[in-house]
PDB file of N, CA and C in Angstrom:
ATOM      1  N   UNK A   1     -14.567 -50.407-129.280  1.00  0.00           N
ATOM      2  CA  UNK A   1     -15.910 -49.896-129.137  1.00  0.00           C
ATOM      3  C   UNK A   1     -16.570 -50.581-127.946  1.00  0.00           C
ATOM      4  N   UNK A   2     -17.036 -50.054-127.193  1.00  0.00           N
ATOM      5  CA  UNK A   2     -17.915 -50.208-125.354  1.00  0.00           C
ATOM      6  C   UNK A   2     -18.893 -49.869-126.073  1.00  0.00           C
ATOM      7  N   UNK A   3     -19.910 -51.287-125.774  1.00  0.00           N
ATOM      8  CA  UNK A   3     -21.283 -51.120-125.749  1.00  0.00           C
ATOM      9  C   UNK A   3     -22.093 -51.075-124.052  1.00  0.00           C
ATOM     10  N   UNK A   4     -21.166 -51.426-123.478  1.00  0.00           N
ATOM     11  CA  UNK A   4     -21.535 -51.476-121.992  1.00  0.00           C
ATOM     12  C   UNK A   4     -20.661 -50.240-120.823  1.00  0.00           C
ATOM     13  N   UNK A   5     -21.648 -49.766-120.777  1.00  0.00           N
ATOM     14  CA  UNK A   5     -20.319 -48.723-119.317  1.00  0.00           C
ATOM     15  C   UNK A   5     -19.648 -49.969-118.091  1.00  0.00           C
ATOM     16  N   UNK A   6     -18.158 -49.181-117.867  1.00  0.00           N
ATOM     17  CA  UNK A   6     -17.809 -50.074-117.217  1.00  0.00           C
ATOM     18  C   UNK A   6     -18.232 -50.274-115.722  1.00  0.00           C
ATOM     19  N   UNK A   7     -18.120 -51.242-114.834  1.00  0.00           N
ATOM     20  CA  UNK A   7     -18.866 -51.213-113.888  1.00  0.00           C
ATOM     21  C   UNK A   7     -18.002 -50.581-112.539  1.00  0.00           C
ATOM     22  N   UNK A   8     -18.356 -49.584-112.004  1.00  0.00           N
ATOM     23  CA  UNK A   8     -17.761 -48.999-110.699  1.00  0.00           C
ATOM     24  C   UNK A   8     -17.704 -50.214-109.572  1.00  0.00           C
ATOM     25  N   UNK A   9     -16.158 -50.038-108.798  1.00  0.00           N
ATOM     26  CA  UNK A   9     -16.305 -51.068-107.728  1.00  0.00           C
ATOM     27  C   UNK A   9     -17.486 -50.046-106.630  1.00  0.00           C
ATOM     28  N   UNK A  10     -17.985 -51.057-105.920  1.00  0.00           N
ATOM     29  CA  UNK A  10     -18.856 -50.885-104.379  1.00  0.00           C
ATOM     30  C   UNK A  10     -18.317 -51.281-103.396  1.00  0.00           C
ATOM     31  N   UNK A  11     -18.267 -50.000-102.830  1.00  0.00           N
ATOM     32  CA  UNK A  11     -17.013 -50.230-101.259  1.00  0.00           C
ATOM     33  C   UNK A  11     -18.064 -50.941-100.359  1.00  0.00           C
ATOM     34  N   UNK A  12     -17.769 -51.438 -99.391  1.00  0.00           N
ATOM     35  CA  UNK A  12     -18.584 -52.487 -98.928  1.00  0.00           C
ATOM     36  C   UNK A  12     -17.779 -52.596 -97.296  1.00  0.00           C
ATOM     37  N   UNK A  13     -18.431 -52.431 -96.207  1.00  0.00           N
ATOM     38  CA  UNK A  13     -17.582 -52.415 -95.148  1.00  0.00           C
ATOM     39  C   UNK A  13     -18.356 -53.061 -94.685  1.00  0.00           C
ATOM     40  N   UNK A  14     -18.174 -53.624 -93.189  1.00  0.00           N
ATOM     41  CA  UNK A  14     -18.264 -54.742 -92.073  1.00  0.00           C
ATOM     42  C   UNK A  14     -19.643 -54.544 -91.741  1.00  0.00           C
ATOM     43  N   UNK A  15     -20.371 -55.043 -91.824  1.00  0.00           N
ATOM     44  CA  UNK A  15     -21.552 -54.876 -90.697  1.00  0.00           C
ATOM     45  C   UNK A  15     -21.212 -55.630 -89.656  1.00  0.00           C
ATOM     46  N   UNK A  16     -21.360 -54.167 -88.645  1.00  0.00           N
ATOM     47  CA  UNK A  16     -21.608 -54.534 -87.244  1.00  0.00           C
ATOM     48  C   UNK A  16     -23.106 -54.544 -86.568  1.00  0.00           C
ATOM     49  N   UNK A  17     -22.854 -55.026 -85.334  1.00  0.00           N
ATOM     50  CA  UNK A  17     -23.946 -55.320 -84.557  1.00  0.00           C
ATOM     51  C   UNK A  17     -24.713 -53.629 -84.352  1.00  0.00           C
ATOM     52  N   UNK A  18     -24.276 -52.536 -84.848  1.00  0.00           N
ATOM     53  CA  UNK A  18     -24.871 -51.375 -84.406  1.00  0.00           C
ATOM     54  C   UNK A  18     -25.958 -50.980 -85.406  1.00  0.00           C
ATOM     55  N   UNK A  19     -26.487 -52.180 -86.363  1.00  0.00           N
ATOM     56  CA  UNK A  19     -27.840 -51.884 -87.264  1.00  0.00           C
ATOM     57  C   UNK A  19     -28.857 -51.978 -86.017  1.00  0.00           C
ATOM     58  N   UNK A  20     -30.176 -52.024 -86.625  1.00  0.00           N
ATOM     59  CA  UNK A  20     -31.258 -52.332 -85.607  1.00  0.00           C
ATOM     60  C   UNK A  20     -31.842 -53.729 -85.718  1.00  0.00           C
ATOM     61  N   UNK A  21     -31.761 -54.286 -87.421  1.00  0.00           N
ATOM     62  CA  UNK A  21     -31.970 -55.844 -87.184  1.00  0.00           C
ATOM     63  C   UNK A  21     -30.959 -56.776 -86.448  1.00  0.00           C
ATOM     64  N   UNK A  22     -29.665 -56.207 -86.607  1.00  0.00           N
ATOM     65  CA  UNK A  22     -28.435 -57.359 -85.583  1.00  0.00           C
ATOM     66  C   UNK A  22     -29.120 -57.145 -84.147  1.00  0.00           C
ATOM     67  N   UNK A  23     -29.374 -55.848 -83.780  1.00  0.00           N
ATOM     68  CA  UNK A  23     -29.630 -55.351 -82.014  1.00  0.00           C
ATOM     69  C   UNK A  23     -30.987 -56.826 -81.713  1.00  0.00           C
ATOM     70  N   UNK A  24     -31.726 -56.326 -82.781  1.00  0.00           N
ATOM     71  CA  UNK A  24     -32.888 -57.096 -82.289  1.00  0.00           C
ATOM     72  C   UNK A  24     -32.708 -58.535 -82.330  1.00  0.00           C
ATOM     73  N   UNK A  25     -31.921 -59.721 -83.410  1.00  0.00           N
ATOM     74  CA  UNK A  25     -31.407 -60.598 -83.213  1.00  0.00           C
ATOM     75  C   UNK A  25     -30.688 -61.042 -82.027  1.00  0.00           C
ATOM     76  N   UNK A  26     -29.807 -59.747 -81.652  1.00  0.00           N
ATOM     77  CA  UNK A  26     -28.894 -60.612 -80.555  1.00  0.00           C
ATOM     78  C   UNK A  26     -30.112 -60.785 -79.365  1.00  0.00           C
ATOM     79  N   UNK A  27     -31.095 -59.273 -79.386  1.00  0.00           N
ATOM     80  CA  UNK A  27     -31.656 -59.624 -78.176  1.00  0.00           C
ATOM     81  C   UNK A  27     -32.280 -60.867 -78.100  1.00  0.00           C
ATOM     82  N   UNK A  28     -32.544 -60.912 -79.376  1.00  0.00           N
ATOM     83  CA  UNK A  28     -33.480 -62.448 -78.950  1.00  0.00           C
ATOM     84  C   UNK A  28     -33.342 -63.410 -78.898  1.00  0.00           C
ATOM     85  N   UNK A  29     -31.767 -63.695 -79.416  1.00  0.00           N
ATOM     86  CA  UNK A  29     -30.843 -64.579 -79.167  1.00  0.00           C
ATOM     87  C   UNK A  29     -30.580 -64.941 -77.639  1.00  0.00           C
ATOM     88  N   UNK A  30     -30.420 -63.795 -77.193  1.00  0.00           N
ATOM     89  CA  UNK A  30     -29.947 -63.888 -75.759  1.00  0.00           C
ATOM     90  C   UNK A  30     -31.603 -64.465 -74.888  1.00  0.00           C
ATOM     91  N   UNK A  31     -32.361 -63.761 -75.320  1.00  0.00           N
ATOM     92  CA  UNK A  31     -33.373 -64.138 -74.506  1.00  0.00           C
ATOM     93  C   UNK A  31     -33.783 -65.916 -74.357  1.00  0.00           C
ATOM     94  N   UNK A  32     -33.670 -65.978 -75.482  1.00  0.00           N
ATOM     95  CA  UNK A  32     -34.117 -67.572 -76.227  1.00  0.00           C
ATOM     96  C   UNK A  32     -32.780 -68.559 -75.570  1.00  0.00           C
ATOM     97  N   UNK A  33     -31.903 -68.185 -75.593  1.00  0.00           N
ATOM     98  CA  UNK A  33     -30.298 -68.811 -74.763  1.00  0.00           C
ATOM     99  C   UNK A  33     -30.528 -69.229 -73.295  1.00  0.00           C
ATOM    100  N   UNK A  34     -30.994 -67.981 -72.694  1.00  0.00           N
ATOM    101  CA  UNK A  34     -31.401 -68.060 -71.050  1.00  0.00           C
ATOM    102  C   UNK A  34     -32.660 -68.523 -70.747  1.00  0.00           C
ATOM    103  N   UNK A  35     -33.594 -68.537 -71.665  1.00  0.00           N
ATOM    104  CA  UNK A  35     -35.165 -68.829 -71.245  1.00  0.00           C
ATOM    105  C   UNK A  35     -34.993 -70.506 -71.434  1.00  0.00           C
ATOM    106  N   UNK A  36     -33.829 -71.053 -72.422  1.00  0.00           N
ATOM    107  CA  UNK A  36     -33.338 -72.788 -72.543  1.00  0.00           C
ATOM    108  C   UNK A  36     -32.829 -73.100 -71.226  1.00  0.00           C
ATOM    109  N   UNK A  37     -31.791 -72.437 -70.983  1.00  0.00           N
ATOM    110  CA  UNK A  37     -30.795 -72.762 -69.892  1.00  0.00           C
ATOM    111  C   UNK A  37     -32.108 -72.400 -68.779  1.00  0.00           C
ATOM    112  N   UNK A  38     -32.468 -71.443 -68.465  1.00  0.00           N
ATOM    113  CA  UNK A  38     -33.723 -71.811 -67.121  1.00  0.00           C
ATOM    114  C   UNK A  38     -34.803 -72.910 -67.146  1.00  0.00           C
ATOM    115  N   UNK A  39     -34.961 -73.547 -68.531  1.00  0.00           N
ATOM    116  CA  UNK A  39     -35.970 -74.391 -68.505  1.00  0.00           C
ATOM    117  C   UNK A  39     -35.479 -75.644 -68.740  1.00  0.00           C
ATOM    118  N   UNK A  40     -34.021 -75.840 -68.490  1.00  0.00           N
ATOM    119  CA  UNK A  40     -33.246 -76.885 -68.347  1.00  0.00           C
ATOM    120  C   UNK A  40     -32.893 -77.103 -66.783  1.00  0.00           C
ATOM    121  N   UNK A  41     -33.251 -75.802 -66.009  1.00  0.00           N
ATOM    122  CA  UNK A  41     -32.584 -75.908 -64.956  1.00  0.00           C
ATOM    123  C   UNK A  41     -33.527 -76.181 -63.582  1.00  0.00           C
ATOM    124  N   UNK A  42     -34.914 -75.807 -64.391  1.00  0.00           N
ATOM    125  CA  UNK A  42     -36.139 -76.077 -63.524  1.00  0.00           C
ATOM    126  C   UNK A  42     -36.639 -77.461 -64.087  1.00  0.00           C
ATOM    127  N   UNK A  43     -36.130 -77.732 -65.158  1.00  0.00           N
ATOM    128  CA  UNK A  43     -36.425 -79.259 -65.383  1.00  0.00           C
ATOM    129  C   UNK A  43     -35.464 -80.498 -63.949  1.00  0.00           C
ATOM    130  N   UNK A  44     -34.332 -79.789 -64.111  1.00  0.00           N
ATOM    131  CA  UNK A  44     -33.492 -80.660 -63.139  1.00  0.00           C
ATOM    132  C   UNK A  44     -34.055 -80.590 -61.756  1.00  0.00           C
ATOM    133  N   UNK A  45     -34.186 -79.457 -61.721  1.00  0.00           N
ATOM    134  CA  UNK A  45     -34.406 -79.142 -59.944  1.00  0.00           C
ATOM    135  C   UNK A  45     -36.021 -79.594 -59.156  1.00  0.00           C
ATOM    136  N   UNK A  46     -36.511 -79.229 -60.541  1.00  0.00           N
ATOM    137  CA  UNK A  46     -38.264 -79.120 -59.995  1.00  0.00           C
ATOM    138  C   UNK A  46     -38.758 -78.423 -60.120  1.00  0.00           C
ATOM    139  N   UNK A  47     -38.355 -77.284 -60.433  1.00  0.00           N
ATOM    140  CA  UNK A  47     -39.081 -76.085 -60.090  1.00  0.00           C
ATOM    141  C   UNK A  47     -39.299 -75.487 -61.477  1.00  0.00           C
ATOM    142  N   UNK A  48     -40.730 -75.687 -61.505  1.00  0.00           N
ATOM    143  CA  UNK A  48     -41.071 -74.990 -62.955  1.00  0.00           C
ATOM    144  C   UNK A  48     -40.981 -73.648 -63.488  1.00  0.00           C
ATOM    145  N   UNK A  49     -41.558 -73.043 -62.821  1.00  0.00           N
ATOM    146  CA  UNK A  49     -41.463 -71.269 -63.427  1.00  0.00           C
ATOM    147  C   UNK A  49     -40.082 -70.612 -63.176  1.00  0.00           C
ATOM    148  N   UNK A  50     -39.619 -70.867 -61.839  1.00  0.00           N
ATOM    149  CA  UNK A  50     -38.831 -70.057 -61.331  1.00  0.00           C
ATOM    150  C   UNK A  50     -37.599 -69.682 -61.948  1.00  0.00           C
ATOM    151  N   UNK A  51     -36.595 -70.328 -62.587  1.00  0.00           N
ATOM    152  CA  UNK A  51     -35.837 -70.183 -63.241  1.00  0.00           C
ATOM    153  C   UNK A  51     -35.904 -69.731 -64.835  1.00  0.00           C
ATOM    154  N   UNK A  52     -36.864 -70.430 -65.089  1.00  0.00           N
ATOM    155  CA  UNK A  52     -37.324 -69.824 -66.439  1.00  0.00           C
ATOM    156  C   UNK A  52     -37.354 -68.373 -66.382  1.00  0.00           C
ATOM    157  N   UNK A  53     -38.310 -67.905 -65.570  1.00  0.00           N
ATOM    158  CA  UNK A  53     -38.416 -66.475 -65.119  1.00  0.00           C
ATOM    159  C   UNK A  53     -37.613 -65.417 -64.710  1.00  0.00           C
ATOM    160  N   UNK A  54     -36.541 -66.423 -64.152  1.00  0.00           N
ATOM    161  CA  UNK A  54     -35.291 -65.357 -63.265  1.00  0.00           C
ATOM    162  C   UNK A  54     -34.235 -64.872 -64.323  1.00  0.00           C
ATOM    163  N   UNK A  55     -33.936 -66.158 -65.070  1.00  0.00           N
ATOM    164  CA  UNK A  55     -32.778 -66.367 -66.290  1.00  0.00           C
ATOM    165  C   UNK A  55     -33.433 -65.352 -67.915  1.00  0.00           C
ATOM    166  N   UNK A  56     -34.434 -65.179 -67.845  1.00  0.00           N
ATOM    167  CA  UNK A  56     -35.359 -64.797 -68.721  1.00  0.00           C
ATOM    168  C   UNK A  56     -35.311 -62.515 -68.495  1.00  0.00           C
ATOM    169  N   UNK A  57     -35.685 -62.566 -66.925  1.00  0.00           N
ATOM    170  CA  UNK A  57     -35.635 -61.378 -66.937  1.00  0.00           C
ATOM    171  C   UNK A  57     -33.919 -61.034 -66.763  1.00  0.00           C
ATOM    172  N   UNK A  58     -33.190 -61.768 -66.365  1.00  0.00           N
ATOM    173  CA  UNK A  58     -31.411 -61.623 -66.414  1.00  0.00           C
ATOM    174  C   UNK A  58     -31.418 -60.933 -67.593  1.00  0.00           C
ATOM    175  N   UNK A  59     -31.659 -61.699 -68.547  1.00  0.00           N
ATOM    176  CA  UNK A  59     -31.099 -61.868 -70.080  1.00  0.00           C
ATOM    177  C   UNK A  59     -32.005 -60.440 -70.366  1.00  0.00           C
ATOM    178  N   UNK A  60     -33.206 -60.580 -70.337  1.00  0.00           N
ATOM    179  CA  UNK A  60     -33.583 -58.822 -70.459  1.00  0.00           C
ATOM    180  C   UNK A  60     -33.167 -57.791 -69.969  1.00  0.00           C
ATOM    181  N   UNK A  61     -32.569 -57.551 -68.628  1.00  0.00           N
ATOM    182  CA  UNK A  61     -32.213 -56.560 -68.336  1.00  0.00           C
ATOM    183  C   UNK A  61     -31.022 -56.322 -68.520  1.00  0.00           C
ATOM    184  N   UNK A  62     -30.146 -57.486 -68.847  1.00  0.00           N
ATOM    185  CA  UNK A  62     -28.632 -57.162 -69.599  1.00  0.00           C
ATOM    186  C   UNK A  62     -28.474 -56.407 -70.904  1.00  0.00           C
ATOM    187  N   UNK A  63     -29.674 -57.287 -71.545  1.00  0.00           N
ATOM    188  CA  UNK A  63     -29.573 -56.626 -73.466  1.00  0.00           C
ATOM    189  C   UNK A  63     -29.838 -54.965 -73.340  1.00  0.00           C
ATOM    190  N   UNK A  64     -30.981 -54.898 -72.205  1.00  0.00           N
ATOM    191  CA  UNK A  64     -31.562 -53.348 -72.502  1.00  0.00           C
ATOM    192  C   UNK A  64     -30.433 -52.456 -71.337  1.00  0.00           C
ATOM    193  N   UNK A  65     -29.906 -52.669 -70.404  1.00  0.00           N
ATOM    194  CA  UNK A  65     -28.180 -52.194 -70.290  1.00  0.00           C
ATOM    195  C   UNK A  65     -27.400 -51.766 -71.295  1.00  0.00           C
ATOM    196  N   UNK A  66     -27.085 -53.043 -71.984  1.00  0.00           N
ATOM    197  CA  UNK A  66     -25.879 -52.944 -73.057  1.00  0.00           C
ATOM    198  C   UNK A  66     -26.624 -52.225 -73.983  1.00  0.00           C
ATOM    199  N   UNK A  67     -28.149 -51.920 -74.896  1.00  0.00           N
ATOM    200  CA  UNK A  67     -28.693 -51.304 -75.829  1.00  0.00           C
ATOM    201  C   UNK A  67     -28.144 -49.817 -75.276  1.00  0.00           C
ATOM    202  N   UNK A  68     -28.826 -49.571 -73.845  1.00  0.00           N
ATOM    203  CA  UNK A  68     -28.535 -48.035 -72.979  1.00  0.00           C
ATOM    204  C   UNK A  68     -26.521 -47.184 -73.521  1.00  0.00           C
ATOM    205  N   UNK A  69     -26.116 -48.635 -73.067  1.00  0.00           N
ATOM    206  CA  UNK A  69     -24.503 -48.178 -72.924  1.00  0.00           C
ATOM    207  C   UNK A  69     -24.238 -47.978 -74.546  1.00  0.00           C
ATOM    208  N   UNK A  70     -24.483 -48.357 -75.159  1.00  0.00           N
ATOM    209  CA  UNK A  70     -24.059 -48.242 -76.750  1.00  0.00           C
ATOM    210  C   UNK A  70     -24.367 -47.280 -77.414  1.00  0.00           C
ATOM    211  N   UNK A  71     -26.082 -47.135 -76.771  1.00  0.00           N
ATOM    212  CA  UNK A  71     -26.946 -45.592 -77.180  1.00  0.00           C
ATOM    213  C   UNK A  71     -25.591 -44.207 -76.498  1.00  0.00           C
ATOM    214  N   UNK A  72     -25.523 -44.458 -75.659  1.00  0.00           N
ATOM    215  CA  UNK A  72     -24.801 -43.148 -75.216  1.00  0.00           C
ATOM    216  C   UNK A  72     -23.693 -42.858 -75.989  1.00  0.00           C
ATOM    217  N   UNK A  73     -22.695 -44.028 -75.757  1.00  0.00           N
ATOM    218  CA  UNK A  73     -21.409 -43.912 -76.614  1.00  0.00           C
ATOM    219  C   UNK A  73     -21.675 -43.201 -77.946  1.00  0.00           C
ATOM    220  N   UNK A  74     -22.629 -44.283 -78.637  1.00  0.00           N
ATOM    221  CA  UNK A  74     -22.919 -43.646 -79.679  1.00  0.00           C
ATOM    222  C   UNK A  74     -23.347 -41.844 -79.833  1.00  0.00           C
ATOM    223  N   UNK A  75     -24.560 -41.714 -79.077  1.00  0.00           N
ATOM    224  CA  UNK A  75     -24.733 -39.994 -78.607  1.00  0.00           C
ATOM    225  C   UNK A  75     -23.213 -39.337 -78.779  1.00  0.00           C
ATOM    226  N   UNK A  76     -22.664 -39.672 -77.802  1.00  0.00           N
ATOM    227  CA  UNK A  76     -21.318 -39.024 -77.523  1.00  0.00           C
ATOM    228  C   UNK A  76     -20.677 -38.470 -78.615  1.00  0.00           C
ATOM    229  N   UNK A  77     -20.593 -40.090 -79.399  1.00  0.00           N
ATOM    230  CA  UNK A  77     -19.833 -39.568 -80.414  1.00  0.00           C
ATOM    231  C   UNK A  77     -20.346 -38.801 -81.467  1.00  0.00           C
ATOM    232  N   UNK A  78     -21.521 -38.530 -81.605  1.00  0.00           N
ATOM    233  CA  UNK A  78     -22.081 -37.994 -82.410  1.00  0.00           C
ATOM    234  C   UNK A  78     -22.077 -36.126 -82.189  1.00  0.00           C
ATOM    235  N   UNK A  79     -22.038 -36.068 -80.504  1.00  0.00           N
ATOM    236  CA  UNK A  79     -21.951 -35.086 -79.771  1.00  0.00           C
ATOM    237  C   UNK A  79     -20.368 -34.444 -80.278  1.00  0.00           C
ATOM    238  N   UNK A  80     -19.330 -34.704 -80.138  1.00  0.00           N
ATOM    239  CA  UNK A  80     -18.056 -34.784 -80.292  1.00  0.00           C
ATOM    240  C   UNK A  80     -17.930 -34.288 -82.201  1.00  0.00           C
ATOM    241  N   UNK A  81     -18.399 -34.929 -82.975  1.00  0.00           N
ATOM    242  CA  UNK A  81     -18.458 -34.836 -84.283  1.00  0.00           C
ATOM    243  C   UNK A  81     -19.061 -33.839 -84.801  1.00  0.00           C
ATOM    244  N   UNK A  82     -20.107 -33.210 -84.279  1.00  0.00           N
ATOM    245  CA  UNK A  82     -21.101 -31.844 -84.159  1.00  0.00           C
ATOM    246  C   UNK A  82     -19.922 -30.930 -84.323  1.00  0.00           C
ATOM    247  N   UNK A  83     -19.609 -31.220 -83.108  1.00  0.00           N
ATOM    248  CA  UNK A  83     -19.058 -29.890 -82.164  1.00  0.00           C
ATOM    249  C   UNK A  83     -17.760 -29.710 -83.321  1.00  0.00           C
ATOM    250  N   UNK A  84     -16.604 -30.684 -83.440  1.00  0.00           N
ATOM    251  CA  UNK A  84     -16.054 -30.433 -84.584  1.00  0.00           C
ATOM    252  C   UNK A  84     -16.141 -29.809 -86.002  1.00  0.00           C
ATOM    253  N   UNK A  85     -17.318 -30.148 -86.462  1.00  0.00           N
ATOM    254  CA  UNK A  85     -17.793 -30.117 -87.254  1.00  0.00           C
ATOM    255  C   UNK A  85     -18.665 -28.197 -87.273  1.00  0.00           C
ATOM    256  N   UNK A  86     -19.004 -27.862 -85.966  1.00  0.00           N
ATOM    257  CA  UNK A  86     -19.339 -26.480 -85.754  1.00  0.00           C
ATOM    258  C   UNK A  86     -18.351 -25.545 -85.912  1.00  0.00           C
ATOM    259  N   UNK A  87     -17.238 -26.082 -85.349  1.00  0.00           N
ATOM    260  CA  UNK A  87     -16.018 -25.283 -85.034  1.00  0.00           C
ATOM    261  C   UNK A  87     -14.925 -24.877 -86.603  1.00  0.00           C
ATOM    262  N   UNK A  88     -15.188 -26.088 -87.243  1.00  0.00           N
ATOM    263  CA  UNK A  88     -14.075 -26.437 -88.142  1.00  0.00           C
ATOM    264  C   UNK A  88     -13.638 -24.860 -88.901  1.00  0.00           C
ATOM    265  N   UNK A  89     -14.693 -23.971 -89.468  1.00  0.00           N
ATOM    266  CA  UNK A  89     -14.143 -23.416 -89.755  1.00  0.00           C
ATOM    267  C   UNK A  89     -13.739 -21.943 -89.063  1.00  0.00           C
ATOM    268  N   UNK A  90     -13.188 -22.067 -87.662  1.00  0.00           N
ATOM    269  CA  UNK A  90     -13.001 -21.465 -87.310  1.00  0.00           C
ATOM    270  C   UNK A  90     -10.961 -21.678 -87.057  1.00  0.00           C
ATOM    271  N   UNK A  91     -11.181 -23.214 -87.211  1.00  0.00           N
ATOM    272  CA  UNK A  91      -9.346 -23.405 -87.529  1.00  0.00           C
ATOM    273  C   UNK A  91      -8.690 -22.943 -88.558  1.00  0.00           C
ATOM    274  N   UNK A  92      -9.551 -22.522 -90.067  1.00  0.00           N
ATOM    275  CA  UNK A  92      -9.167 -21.933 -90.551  1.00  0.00           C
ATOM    276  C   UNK A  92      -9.212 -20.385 -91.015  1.00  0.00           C
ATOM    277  N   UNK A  93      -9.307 -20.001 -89.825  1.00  0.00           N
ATOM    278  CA  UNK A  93      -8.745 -18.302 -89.475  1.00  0.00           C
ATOM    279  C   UNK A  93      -7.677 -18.463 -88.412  1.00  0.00           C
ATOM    280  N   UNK A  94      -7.721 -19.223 -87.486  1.00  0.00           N
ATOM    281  CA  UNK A  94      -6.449 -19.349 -86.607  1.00  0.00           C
ATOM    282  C   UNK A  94      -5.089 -19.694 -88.028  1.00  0.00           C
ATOM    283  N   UNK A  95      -5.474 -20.886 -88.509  1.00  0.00           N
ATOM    284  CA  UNK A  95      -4.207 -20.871 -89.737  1.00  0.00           C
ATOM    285  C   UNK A  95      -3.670 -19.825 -89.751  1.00  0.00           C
ATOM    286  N   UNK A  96      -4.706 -19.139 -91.202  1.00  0.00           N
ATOM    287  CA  UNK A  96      -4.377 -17.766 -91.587  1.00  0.00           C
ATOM    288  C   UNK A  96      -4.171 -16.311 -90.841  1.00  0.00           C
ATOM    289  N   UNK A  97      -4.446 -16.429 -89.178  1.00  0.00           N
ATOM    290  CA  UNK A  97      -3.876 -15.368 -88.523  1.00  0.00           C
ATOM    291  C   UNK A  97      -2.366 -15.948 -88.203  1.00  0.00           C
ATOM    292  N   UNK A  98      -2.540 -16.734 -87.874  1.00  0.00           N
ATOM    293  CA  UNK A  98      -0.389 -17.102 -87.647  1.00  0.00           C
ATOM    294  C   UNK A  98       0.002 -16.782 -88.624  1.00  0.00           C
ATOM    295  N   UNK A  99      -0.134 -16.792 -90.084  1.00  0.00           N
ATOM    296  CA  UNK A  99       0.462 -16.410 -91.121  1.00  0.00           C
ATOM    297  C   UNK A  99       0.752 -15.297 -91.253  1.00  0.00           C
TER     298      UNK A  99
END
């Protein structure tokens, strides 16, 4: 006698970096990485703003690059999966005309 239903497993796969809280972490990871390293580097040299500033907009215009390049891929594939997905049942009349 079950007084309890049994419990279903939960498939559970990888999170990758393609959520929107990882995107926004790394960016700010990265930003916070280069805005250290420039304010380590204008500490050495002398020069206060300048590196901070240079290493700072680096690191921004890389993340929002790589955000751009990922957006597309992603598009793409989504583009690609449509289109499959429009077509599909049209493979099955090609089947059934060879038959």
């Amino acid at each position: 006698m079950k007084l309890l239903p049994t419990r279903k497993p939960v498939a559970r796969t990888a999170v990758s970096s393609h959520d929107s809280l990882g995107r926004g972490v790394e960016i700010a990871v990265s930003v916070g990485v280069f805005f250290v390293v420039g304010l380590l580097l204008d500490n050495s040299f002398g020069t206060k703003p300048v590196f901070i500033i240079v290493c700072t907009l680096f690191s921004m215009l890389g993340s929002f690059a790589r955000l751009w390049y990922v957006y597309d891929i992603d598009m793409q594939r989504q583009e690609i999966k449509r289109r499959e997905s429009a077509t599909s049942h049209m493979r099955g009349a090609e089947v059934l005309a060879e038959k």
